[in-house]
N, C-alpha and C. Protein backbone atom coordinates (compact mmCIF):
# COMPACT_ATOMS: atom_id res chain seq x y z
N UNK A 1 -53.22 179.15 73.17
CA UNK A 1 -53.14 180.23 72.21
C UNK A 1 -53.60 179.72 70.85
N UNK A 2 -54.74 180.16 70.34
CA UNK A 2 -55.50 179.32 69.21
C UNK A 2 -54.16 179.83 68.09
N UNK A 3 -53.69 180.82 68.17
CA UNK A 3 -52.78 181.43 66.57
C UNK A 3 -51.70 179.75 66.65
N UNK A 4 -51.05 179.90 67.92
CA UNK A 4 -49.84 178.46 68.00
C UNK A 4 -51.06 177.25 67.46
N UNK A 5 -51.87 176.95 68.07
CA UNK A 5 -52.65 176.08 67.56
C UNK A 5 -52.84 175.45 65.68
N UNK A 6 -52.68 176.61 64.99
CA UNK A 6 -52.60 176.13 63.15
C UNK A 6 -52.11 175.05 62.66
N UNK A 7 -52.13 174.54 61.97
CA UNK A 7 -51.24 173.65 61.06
C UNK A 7 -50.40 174.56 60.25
N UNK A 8 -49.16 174.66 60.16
CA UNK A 8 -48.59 175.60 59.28
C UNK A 8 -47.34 175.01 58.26
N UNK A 9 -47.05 174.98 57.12
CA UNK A 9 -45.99 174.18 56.51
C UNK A 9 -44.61 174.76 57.25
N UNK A 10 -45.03 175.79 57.78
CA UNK A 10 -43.36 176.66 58.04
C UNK A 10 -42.78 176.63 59.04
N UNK A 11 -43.85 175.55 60.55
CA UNK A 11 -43.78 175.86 61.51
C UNK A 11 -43.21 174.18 61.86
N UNK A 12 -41.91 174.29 62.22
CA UNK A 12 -41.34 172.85 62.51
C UNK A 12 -42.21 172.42 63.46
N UNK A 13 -42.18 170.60 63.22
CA UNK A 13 -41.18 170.26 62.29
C UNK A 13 -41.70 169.53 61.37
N UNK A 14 -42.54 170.75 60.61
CA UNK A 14 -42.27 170.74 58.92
C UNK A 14 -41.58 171.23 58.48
N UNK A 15 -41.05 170.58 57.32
CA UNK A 15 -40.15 171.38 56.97
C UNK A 15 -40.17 172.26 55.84
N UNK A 16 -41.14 173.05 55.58
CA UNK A 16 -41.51 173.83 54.98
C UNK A 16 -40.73 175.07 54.83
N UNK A 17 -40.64 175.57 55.94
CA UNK A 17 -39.05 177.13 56.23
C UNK A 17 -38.03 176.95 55.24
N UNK A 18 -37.32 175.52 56.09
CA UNK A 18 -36.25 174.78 54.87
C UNK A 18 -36.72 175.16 53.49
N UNK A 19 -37.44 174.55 53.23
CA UNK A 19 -37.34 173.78 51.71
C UNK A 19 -37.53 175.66 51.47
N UNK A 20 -38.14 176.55 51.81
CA UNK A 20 -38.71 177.87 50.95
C UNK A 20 -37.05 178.17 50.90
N UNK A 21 -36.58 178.44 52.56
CA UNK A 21 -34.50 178.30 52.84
C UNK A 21 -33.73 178.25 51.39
N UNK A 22 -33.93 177.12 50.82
CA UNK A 22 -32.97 176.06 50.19
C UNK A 22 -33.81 176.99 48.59
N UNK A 23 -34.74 177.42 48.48
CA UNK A 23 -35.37 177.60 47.53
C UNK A 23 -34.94 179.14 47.49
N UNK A 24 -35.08 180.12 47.98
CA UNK A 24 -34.56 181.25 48.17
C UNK A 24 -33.16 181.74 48.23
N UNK A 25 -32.63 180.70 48.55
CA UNK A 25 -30.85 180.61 48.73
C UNK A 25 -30.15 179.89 47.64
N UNK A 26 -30.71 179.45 46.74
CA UNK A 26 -30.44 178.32 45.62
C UNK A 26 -29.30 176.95 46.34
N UNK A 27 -29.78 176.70 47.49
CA UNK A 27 -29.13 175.67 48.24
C UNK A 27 -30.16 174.20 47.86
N UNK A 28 -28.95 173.13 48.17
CA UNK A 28 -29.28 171.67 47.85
C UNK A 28 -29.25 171.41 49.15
N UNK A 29 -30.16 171.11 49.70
CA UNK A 29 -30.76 170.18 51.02
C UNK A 29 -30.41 169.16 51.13
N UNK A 30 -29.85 168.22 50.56
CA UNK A 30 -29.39 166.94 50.46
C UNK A 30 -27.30 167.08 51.38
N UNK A 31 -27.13 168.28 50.70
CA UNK A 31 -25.81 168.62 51.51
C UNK A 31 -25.83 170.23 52.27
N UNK A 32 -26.97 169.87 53.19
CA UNK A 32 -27.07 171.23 54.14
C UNK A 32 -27.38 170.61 55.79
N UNK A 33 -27.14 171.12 56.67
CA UNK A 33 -27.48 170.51 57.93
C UNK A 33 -28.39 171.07 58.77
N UNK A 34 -28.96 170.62 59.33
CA UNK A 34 -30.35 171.16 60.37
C UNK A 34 -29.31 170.91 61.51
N UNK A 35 -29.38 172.07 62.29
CA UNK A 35 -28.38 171.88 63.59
C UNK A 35 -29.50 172.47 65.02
N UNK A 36 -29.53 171.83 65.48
CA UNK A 36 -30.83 172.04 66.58
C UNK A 36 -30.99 171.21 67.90
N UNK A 37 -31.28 171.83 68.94
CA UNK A 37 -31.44 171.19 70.27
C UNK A 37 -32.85 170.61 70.98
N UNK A 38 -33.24 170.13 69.60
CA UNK A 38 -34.97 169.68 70.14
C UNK A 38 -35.29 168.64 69.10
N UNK A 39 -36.30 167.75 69.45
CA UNK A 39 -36.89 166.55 68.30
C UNK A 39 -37.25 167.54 66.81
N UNK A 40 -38.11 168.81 67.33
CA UNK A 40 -38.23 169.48 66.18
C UNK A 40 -37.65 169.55 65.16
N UNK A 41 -36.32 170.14 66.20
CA UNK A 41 -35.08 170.48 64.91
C UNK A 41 -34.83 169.20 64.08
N UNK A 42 -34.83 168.40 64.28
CA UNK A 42 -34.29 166.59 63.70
C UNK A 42 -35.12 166.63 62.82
N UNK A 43 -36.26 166.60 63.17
CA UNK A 43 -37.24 166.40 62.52
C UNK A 43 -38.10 166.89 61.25
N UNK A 44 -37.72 168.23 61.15
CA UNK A 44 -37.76 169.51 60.50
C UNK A 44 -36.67 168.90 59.17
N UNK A 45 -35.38 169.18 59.82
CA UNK A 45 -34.36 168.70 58.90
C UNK A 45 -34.04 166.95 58.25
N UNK A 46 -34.81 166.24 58.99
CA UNK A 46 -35.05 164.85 58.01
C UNK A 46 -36.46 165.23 57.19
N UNK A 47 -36.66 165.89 57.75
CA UNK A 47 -38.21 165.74 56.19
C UNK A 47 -38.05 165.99 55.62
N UNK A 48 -37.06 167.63 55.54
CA UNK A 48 -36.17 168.67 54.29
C UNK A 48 -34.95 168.09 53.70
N UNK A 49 -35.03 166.90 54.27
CA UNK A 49 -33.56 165.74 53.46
C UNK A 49 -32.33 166.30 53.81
N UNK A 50 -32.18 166.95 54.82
CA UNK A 50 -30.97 167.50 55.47
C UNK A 50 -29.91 166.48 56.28
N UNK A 51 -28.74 166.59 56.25
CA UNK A 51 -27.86 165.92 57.55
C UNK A 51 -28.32 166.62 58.78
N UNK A 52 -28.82 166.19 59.95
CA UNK A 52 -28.66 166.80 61.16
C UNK A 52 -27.61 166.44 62.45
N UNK A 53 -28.02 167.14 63.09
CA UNK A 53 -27.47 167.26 64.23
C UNK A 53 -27.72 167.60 65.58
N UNK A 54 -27.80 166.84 66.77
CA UNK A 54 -28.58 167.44 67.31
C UNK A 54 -27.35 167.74 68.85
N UNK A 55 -27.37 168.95 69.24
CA UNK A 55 -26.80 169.53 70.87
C UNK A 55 -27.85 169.56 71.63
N UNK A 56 -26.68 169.25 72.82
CA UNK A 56 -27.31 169.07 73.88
C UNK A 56 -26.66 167.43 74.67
N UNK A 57 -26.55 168.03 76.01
CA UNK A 57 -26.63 166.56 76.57
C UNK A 57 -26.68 165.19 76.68
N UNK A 58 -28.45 165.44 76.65
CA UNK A 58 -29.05 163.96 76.46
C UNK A 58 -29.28 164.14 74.86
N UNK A 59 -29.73 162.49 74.71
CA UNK A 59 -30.39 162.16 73.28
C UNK A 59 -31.53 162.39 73.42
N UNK A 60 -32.30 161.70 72.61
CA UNK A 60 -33.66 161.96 72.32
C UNK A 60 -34.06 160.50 71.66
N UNK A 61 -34.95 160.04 72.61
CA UNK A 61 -35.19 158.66 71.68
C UNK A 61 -36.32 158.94 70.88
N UNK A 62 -37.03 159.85 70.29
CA UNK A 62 -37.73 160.02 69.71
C UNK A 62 -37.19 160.60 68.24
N UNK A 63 -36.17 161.37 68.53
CA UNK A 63 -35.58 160.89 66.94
C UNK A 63 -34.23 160.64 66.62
N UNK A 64 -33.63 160.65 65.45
CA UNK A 64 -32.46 160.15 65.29
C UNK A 64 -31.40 160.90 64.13
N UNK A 65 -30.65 161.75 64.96
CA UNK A 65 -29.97 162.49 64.18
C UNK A 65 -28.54 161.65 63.65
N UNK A 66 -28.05 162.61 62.48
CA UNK A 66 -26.91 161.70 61.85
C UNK A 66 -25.48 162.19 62.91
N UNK A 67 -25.95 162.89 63.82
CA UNK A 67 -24.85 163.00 64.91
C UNK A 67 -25.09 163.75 66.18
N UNK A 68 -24.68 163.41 67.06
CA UNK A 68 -25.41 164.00 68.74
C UNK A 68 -24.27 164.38 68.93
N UNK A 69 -24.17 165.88 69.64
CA UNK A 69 -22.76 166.30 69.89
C UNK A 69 -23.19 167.05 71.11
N UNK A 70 -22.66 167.57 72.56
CA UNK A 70 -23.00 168.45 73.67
C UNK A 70 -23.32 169.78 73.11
N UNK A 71 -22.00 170.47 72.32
CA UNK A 71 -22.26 171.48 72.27
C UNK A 71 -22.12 172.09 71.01
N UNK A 72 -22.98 173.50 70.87
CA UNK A 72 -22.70 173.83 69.52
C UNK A 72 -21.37 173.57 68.50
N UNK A 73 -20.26 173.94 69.16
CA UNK A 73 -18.63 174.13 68.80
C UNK A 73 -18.61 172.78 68.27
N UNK A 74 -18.95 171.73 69.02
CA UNK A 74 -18.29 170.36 68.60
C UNK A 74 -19.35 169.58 67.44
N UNK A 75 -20.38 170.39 67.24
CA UNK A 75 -21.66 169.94 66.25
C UNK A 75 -20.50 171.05 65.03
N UNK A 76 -20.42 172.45 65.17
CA UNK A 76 -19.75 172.91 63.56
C UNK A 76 -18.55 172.25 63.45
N UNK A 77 -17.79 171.27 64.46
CA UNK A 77 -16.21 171.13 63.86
C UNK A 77 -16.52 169.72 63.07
N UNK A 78 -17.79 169.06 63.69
CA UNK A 78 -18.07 167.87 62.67
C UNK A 78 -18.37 168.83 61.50
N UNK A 79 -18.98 169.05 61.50
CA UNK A 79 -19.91 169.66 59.63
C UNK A 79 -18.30 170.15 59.23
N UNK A 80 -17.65 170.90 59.38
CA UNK A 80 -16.71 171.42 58.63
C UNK A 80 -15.76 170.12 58.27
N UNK A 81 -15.74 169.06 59.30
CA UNK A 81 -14.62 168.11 59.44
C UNK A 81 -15.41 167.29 57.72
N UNK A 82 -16.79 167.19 57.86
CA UNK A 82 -17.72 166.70 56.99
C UNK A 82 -17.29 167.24 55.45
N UNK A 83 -17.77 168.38 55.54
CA UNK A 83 -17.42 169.16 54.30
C UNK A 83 -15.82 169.01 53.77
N UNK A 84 -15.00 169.39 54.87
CA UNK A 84 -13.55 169.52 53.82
C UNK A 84 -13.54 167.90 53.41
N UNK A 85 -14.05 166.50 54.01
CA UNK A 85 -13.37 165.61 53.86
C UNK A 85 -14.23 165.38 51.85
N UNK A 86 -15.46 165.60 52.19
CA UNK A 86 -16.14 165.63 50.54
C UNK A 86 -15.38 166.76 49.91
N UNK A 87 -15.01 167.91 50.12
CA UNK A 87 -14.08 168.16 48.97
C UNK A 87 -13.13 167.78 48.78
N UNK A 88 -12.46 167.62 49.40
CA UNK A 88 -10.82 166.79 49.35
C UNK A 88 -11.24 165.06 48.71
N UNK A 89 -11.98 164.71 48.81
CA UNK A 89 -13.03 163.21 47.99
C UNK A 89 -12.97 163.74 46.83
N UNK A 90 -13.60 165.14 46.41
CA UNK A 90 -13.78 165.75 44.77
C UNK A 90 -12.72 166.29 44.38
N UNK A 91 -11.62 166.19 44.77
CA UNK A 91 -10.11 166.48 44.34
C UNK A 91 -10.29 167.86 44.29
N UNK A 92 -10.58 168.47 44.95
CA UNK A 92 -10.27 169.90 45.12
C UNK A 92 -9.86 170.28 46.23
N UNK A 93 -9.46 171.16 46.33
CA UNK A 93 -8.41 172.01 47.85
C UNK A 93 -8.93 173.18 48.76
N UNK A 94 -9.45 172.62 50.11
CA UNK A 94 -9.90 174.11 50.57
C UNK A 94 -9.13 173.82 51.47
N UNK A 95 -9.64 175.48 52.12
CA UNK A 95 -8.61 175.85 53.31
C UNK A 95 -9.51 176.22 54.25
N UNK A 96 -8.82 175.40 55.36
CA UNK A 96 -10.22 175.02 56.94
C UNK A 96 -9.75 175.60 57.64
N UNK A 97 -8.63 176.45 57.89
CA UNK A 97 -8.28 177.48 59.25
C UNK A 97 -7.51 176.33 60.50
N UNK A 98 -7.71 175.50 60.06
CA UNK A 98 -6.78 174.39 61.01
C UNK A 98 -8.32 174.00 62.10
N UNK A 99 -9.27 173.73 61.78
CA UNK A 99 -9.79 173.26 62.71
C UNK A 99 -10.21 172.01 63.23
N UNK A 100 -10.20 171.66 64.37
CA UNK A 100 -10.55 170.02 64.48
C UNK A 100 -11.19 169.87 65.81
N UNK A 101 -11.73 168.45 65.86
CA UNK A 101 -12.42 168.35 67.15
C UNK A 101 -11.92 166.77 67.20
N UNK A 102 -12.00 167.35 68.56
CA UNK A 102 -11.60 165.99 69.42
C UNK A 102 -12.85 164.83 69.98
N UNK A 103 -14.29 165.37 69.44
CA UNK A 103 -15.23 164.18 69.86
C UNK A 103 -15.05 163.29 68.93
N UNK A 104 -15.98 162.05 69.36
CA UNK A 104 -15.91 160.76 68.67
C UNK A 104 -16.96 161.48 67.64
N UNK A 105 -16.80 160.56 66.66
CA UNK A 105 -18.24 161.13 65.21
C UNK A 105 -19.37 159.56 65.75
């Protein structure tokens, strides 16, 4: 399909989407996560200076996310586990609904 064929900034894994994302949303990429089940996704989100994550099963030796988890559920209870522990670091107080996960980080 010559159209899939382009070079495109938007089309992972560039990370071009992101950065317009982060630019449109007035979000900092540096504390946002690329959460995805393919090298793309990793890949996409380390170029856009993101934490990732990658579900699914197996790994991927082709890239290297800042955490491999099976399944979606246990990829958001890290990020949230992530987030409250940096605010509670910046002396402030949120409220997490009681959630936790039982994988290894």
């Amino acid at each position: 399909m010559p159209y899939f064929s382009v070079t495109c900034p938007c089309r992972k894994p560039a990370p071009g989407m992101l950065r317009q994302a982060a630019q449109d949303l007035d979000l900092a990429l540096s504390e946002s996560w690329m959460i995805g089940d393919s090298a793309c996704d990793i890949s996409a989100g380390r170029r856009a200076g993101t934490r990732t994550a990658l579900i699914g099963s197996q790994s991927d030796a082709a890239v290297t996310p800042n955490v491999h988890r099976v399944t979606i559920a246990d990829a958001l209870y890290h990020v949230l586990d992530t987030l409250e522990s940096t605010v509670t670091a910046g002396s402030r107080t949120a409220r997490t609904g009681g959630y936790s996960s039982d994988s290894p980080s």
